[in-house]
PDB file of N, CA and C in Angstrom:
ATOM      1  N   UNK A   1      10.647  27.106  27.237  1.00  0.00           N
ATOM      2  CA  UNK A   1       9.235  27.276  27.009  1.00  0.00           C
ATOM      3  C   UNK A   1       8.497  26.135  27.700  1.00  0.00           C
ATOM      4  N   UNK A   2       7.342  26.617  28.206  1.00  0.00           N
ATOM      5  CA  UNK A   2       6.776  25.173  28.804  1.00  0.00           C
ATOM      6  C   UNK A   2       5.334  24.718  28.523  1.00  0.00           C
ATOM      7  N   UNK A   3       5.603  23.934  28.438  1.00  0.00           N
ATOM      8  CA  UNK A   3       4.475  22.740  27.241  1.00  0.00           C
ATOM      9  C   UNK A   3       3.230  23.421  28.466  1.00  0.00           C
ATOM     10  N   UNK A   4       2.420  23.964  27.745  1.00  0.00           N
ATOM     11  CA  UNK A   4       0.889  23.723  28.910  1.00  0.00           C
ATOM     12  C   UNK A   4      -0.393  23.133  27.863  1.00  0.00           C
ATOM     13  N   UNK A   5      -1.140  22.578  28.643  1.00  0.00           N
ATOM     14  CA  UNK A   5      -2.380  21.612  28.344  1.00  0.00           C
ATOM     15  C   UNK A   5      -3.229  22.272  28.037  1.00  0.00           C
ATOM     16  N   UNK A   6      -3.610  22.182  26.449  1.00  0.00           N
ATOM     17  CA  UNK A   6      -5.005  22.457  25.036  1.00  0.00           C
ATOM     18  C   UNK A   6      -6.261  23.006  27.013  1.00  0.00           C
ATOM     19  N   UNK A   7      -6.929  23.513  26.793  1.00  0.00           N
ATOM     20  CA  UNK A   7      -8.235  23.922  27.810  1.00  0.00           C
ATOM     21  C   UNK A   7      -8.676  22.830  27.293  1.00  0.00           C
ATOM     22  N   UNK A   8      -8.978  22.177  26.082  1.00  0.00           N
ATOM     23  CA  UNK A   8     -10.036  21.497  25.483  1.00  0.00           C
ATOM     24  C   UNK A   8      -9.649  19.934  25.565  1.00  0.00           C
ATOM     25  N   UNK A   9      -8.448  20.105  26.121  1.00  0.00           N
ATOM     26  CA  UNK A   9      -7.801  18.252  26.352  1.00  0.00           C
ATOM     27  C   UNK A   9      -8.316  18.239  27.574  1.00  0.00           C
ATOM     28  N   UNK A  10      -8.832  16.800  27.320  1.00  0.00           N
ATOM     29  CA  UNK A  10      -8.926  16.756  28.819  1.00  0.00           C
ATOM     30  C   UNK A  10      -7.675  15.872  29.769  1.00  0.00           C
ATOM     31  N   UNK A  11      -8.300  16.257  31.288  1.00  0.00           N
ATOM     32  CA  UNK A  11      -6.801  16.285  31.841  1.00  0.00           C
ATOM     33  C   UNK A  11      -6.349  15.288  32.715  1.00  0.00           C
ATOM     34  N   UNK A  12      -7.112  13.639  32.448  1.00  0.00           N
ATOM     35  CA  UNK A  12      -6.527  12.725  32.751  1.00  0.00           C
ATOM     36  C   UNK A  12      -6.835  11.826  31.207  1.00  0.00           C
ATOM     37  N   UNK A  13      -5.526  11.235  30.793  1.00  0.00           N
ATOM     38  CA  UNK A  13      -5.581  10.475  29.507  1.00  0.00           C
ATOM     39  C   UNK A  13      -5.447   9.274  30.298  1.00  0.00           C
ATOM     40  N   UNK A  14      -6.615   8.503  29.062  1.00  0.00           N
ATOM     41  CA  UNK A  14      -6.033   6.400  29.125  1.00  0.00           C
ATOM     42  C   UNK A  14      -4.926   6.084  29.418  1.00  0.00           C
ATOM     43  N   UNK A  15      -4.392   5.338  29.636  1.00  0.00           N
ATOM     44  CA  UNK A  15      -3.345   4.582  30.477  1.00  0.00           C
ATOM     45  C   UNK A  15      -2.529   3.734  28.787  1.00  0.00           C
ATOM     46  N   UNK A  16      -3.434   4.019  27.888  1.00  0.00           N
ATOM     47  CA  UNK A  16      -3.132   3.404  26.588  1.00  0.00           C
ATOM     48  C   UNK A  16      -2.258   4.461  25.861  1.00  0.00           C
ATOM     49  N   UNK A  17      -2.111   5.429  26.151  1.00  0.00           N
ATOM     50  CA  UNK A  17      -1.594   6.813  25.374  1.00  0.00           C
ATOM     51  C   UNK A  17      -0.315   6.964  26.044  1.00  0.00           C
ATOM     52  N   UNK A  18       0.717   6.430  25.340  1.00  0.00           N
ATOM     53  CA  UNK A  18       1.714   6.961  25.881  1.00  0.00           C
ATOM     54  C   UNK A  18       2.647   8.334  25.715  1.00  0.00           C
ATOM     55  N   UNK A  19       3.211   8.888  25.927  1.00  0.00           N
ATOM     56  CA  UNK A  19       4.134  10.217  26.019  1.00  0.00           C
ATOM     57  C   UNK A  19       4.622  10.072  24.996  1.00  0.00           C
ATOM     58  N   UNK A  20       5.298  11.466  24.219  1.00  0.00           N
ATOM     59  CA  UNK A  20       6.371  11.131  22.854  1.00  0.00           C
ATOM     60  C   UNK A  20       7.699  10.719  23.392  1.00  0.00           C
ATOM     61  N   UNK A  21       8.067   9.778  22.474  1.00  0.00           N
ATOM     62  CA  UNK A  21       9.653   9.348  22.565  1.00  0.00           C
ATOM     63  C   UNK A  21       9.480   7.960  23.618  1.00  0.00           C
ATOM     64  N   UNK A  22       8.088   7.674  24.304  1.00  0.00           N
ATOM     65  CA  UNK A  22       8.712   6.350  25.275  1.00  0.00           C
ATOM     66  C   UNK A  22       7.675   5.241  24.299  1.00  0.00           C
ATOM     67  N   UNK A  23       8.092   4.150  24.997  1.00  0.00           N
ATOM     68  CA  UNK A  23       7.473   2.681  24.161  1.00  0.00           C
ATOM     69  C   UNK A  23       6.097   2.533  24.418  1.00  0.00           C
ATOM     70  N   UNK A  24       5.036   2.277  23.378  1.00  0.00           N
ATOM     71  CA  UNK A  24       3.913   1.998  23.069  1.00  0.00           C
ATOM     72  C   UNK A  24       4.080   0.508  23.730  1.00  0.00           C
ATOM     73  N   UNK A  25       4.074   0.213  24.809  1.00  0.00           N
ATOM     74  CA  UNK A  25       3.863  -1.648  25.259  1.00  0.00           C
ATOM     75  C   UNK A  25       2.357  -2.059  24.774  1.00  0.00           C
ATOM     76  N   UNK A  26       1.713  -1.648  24.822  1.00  0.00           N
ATOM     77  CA  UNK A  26       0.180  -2.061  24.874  1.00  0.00           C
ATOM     78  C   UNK A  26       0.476  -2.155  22.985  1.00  0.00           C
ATOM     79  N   UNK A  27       0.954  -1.892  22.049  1.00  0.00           N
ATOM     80  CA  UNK A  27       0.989  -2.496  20.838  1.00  0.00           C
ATOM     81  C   UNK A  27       2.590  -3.327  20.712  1.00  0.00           C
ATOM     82  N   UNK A  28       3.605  -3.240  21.439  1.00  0.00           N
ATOM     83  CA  UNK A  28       4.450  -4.344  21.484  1.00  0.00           C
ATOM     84  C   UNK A  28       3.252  -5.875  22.192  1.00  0.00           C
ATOM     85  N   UNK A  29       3.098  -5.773  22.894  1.00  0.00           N
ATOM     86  CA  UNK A  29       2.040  -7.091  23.511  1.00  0.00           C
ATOM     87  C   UNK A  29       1.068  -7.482  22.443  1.00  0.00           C
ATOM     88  N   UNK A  30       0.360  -6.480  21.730  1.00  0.00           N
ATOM     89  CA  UNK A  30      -0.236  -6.925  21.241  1.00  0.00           C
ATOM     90  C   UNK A  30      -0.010  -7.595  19.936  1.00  0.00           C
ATOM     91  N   UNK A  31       1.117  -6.849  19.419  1.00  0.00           N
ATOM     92  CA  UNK A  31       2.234  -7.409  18.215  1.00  0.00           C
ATOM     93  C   UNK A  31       2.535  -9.264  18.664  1.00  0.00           C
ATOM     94  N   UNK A  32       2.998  -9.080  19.951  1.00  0.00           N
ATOM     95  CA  UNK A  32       3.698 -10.442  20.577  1.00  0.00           C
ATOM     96  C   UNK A  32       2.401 -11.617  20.134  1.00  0.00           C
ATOM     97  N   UNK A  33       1.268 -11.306  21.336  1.00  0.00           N
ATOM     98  CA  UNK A  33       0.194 -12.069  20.959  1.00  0.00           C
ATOM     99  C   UNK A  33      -0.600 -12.421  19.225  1.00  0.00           C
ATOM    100  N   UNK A  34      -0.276 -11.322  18.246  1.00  0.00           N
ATOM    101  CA  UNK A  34      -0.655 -11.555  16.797  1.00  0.00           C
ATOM    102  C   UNK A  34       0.011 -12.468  16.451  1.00  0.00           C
ATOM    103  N   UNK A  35       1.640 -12.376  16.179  1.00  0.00           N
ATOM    104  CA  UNK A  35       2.463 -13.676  15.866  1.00  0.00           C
ATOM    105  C   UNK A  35       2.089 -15.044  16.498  1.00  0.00           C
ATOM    106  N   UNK A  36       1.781 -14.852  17.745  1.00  0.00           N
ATOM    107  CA  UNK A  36       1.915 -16.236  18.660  1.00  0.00           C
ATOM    108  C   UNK A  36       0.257 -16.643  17.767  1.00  0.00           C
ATOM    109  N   UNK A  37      -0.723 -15.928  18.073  1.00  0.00           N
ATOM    110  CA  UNK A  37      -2.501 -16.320  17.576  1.00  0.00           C
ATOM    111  C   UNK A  37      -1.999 -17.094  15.913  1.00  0.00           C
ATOM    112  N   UNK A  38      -0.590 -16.242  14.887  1.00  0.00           N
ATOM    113  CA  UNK A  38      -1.278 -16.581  13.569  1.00  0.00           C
ATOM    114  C   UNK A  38      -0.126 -17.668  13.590  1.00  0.00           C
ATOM    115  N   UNK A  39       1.051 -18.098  14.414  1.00  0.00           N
ATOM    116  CA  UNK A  39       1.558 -19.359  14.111  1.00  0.00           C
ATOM    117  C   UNK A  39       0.606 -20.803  14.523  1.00  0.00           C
ATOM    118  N   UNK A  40       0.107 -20.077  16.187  1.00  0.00           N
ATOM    119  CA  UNK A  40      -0.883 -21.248  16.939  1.00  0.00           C
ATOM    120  C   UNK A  40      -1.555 -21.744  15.701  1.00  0.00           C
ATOM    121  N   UNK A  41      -2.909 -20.979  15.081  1.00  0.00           N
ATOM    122  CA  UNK A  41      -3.629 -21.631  13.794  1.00  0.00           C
ATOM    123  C   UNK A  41      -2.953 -21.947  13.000  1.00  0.00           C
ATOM    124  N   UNK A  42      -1.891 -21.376  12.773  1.00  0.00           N
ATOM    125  CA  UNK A  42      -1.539 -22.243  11.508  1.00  0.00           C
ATOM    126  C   UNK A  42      -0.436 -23.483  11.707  1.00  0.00           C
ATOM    127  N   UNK A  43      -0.385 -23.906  12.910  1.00  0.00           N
ATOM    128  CA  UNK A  43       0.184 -25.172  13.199  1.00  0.00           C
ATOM    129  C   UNK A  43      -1.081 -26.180  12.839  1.00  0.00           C
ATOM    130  N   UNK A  44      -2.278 -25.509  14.034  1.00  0.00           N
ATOM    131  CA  UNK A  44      -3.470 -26.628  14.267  1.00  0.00           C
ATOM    132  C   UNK A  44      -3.601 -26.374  12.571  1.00  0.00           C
ATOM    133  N   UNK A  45      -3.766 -25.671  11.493  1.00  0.00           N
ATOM    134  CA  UNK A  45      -4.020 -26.072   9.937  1.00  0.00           C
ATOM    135  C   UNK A  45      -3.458 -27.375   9.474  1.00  0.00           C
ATOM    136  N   UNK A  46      -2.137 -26.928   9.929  1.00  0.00           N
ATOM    137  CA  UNK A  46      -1.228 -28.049   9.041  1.00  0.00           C
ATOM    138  C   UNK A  46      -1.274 -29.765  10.221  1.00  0.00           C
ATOM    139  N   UNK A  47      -1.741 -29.616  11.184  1.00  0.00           N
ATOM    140  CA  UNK A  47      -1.947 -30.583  12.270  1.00  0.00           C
ATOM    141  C   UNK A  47      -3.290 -31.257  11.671  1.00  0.00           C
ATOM    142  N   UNK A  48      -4.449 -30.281  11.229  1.00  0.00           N
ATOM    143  CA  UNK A  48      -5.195 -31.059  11.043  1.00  0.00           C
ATOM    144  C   UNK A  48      -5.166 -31.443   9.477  1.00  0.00           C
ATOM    145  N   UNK A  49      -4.351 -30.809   8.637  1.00  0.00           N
ATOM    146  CA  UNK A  49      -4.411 -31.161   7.270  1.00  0.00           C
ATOM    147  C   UNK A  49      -3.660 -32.510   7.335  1.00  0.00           C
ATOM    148  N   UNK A  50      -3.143 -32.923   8.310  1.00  0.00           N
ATOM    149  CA  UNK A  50      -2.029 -34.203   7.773  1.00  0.00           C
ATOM    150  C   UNK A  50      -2.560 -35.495   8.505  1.00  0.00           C
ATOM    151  N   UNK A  51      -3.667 -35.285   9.193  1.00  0.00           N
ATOM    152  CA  UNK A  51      -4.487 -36.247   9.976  1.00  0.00           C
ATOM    153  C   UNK A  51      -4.767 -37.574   9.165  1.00  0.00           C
ATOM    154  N   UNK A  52      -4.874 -37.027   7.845  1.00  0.00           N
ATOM    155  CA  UNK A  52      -5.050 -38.923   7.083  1.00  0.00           C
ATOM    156  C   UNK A  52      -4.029 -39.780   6.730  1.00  0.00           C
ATOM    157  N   UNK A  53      -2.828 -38.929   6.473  1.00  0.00           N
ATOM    158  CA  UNK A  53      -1.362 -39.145   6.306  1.00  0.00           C
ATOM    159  C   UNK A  53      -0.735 -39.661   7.726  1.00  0.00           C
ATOM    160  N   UNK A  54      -1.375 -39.023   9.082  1.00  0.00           N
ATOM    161  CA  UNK A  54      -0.785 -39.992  10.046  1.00  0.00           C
ATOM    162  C   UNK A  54      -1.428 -40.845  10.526  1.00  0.00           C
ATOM    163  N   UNK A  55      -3.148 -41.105  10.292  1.00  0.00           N
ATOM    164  CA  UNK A  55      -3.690 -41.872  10.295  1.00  0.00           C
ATOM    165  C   UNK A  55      -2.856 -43.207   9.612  1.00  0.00           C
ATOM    166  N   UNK A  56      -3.009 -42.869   8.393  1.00  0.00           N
ATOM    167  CA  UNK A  56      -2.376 -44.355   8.242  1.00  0.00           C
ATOM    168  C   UNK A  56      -0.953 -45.064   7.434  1.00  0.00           C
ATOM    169  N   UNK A  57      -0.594 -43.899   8.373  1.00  0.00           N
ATOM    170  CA  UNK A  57       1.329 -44.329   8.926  1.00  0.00           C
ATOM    171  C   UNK A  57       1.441 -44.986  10.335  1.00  0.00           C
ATOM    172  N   UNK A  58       0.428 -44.392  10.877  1.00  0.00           N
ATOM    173  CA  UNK A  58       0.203 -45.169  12.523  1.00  0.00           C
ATOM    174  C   UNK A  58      -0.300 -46.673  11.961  1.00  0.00           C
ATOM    175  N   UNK A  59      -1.194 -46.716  11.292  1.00  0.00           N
ATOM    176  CA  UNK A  59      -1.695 -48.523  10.798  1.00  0.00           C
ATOM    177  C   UNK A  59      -0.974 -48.888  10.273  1.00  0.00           C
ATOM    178  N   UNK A  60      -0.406 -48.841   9.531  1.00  0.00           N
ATOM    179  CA  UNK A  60       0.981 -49.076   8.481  1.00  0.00           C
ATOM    180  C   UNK A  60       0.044 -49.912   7.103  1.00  0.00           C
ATOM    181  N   UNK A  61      -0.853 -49.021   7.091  1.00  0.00           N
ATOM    182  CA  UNK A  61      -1.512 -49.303   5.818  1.00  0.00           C
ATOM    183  C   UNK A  61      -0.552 -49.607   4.463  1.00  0.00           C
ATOM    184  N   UNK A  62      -0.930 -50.021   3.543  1.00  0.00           N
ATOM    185  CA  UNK A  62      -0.278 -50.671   1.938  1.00  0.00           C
ATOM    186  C   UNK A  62      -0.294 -48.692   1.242  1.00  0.00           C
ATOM    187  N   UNK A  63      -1.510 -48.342   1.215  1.00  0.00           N
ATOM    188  CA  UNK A  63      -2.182 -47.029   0.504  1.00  0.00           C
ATOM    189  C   UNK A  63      -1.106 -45.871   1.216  1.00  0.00           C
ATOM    190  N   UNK A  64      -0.813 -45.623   1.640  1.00  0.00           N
ATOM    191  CA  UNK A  64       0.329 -44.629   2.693  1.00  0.00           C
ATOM    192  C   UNK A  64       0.847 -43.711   1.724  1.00  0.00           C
ATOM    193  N   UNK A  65       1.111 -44.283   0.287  1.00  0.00           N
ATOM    194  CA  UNK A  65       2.095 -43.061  -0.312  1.00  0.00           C
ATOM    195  C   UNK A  65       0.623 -42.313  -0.995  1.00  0.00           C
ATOM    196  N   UNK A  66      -0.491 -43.007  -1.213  1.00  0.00           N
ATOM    197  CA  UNK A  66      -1.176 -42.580  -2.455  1.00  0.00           C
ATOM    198  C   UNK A  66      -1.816 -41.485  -1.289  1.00  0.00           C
ATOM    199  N   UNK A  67      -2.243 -41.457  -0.013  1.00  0.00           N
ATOM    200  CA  UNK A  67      -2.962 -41.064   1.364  1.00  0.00           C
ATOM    201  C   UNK A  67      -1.884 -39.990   1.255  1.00  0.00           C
ATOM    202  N   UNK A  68      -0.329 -39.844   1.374  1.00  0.00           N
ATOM    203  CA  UNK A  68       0.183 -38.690   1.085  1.00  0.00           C
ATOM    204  C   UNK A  68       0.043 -37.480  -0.025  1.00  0.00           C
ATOM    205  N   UNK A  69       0.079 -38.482  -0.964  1.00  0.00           N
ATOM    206  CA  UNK A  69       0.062 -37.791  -1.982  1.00  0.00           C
ATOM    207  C   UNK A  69      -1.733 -36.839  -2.352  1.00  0.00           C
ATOM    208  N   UNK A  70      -1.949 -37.332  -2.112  1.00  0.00           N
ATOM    209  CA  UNK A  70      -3.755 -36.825  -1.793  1.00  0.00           C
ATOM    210  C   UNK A  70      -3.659 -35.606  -0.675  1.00  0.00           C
ATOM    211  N   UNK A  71      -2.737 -35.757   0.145  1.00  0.00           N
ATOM    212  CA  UNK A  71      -2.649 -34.693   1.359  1.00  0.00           C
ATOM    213  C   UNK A  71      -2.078 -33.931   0.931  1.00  0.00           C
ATOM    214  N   UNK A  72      -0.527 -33.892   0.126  1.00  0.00           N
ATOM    215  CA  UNK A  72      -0.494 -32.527  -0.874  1.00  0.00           C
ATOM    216  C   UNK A  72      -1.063 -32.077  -1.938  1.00  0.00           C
ATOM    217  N   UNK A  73      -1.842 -32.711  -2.465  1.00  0.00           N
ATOM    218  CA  UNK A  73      -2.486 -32.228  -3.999  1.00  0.00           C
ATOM    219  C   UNK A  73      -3.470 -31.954  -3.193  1.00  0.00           C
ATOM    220  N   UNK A  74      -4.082 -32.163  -1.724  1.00  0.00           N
ATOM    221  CA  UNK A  74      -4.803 -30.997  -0.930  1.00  0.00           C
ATOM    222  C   UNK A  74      -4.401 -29.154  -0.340  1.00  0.00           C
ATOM    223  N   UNK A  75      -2.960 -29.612   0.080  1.00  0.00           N
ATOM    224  CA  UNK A  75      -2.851 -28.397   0.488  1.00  0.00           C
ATOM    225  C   UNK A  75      -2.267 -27.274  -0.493  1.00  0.00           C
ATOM    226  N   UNK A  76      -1.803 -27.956  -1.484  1.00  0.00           N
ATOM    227  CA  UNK A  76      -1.195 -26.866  -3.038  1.00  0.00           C
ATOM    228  C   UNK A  76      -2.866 -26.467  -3.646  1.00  0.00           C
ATOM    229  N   UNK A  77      -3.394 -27.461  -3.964  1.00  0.00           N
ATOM    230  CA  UNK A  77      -4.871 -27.147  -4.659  1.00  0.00           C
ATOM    231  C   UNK A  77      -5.922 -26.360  -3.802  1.00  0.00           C
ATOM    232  N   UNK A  78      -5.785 -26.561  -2.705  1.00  0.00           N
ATOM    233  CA  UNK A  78      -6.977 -25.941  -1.817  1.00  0.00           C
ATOM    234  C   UNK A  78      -8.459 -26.787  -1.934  1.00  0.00           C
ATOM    235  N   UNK A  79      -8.238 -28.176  -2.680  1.00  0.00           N
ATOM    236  CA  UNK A  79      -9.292 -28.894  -3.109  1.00  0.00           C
ATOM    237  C   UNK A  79      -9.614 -29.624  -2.281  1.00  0.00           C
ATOM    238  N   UNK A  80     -10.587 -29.266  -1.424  1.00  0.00           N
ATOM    239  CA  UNK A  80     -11.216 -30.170  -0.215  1.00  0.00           C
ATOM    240  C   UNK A  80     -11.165 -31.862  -0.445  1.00  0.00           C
ATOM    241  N   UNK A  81     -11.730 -32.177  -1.388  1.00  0.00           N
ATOM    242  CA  UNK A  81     -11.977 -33.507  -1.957  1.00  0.00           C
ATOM    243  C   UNK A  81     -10.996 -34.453  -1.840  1.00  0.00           C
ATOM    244  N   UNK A  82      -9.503 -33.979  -2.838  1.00  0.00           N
ATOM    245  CA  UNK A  82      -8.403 -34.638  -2.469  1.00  0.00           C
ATOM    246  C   UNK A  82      -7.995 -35.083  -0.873  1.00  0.00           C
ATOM    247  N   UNK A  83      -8.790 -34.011   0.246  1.00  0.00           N
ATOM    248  CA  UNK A  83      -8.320 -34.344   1.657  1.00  0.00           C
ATOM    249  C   UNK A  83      -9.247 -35.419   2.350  1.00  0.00           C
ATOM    250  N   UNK A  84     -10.843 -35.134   1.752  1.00  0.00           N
ATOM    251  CA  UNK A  84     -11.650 -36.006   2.042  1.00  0.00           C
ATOM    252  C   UNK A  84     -11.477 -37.620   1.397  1.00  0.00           C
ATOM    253  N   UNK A  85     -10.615 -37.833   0.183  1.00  0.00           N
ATOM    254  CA  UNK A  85     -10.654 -38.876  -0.285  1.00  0.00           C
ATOM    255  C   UNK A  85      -9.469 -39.596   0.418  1.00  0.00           C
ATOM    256  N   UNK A  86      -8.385 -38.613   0.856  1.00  0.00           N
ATOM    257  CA  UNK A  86      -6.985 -39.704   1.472  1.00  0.00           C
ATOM    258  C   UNK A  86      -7.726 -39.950   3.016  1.00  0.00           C
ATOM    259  N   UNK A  87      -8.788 -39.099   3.369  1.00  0.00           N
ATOM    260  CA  UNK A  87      -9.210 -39.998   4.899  1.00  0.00           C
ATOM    261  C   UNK A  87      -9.972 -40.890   4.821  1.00  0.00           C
ATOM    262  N   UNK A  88     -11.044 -41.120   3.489  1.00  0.00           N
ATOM    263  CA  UNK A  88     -11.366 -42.346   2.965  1.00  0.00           C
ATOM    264  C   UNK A  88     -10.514 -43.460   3.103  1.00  0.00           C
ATOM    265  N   UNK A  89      -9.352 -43.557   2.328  1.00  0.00           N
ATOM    266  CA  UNK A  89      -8.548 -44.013   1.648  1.00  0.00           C
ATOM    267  C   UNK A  89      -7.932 -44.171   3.346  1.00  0.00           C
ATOM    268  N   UNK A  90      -7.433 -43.732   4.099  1.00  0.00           N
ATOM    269  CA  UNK A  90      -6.606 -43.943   5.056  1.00  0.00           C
ATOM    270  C   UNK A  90      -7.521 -44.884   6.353  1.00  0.00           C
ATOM    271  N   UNK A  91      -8.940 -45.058   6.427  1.00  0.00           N
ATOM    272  CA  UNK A  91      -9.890 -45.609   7.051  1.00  0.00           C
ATOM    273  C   UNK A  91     -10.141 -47.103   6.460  1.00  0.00           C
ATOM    274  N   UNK A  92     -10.183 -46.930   5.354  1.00  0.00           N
ATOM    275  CA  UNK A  92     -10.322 -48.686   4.855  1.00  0.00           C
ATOM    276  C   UNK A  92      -9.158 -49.518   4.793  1.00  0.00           C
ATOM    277  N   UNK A  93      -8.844 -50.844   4.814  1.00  0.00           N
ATOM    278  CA  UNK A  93      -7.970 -51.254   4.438  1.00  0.00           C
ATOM    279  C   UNK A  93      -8.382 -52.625   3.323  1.00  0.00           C
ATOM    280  N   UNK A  94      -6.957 -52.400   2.678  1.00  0.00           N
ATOM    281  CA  UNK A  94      -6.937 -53.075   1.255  1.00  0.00           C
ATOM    282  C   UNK A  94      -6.398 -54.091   1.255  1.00  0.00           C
TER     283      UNK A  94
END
């Protein structure tokens, strides 16, 4: 039997539509690029969440464990404050 074309299809398709049975690339790529976009941000998250913690491990500040500890009771709590107070805390010295 042989497949013939709907009158009502029209009779050049997107370049996005692929045939039955072969590979959809245009959503493999785009799959590829989602993973790569949601690790990229969520490196720069955790890059910029730890900025007061390497702030002042680079100075070799006295405050270092309390500046850590402020950087996780930031990222478990979601409590801005705790992050704003260890970059306080990591800027002055004691």
């Amino acid at each position: 039997m042989t497949a013939s074309l709907n009158p009502a299809a029209p009779h050049h398709l997107p370049a996005f539509i692929t045939a039955p049975g072969e590979t959809d690339t245009f959503m493999v790529v785009m799959a590829v690029f989602l993973v790569i976009a949601v690790m990229a941000v969520g490196l720069l998250f955790l890059r910029l969440h730890t900025l007061p913690e390497r702030m002042a491990h680079r100075s070799h500040k006295l405050q270092f464990e309390i500046v850590a500890v402020l950087g996780l009771l930031a990222l478990f709590t979601h409590m801005h404050i705790f992050w704003v107070a260890g970059l306080l805390l990591a800027l002055i010295d004691i």
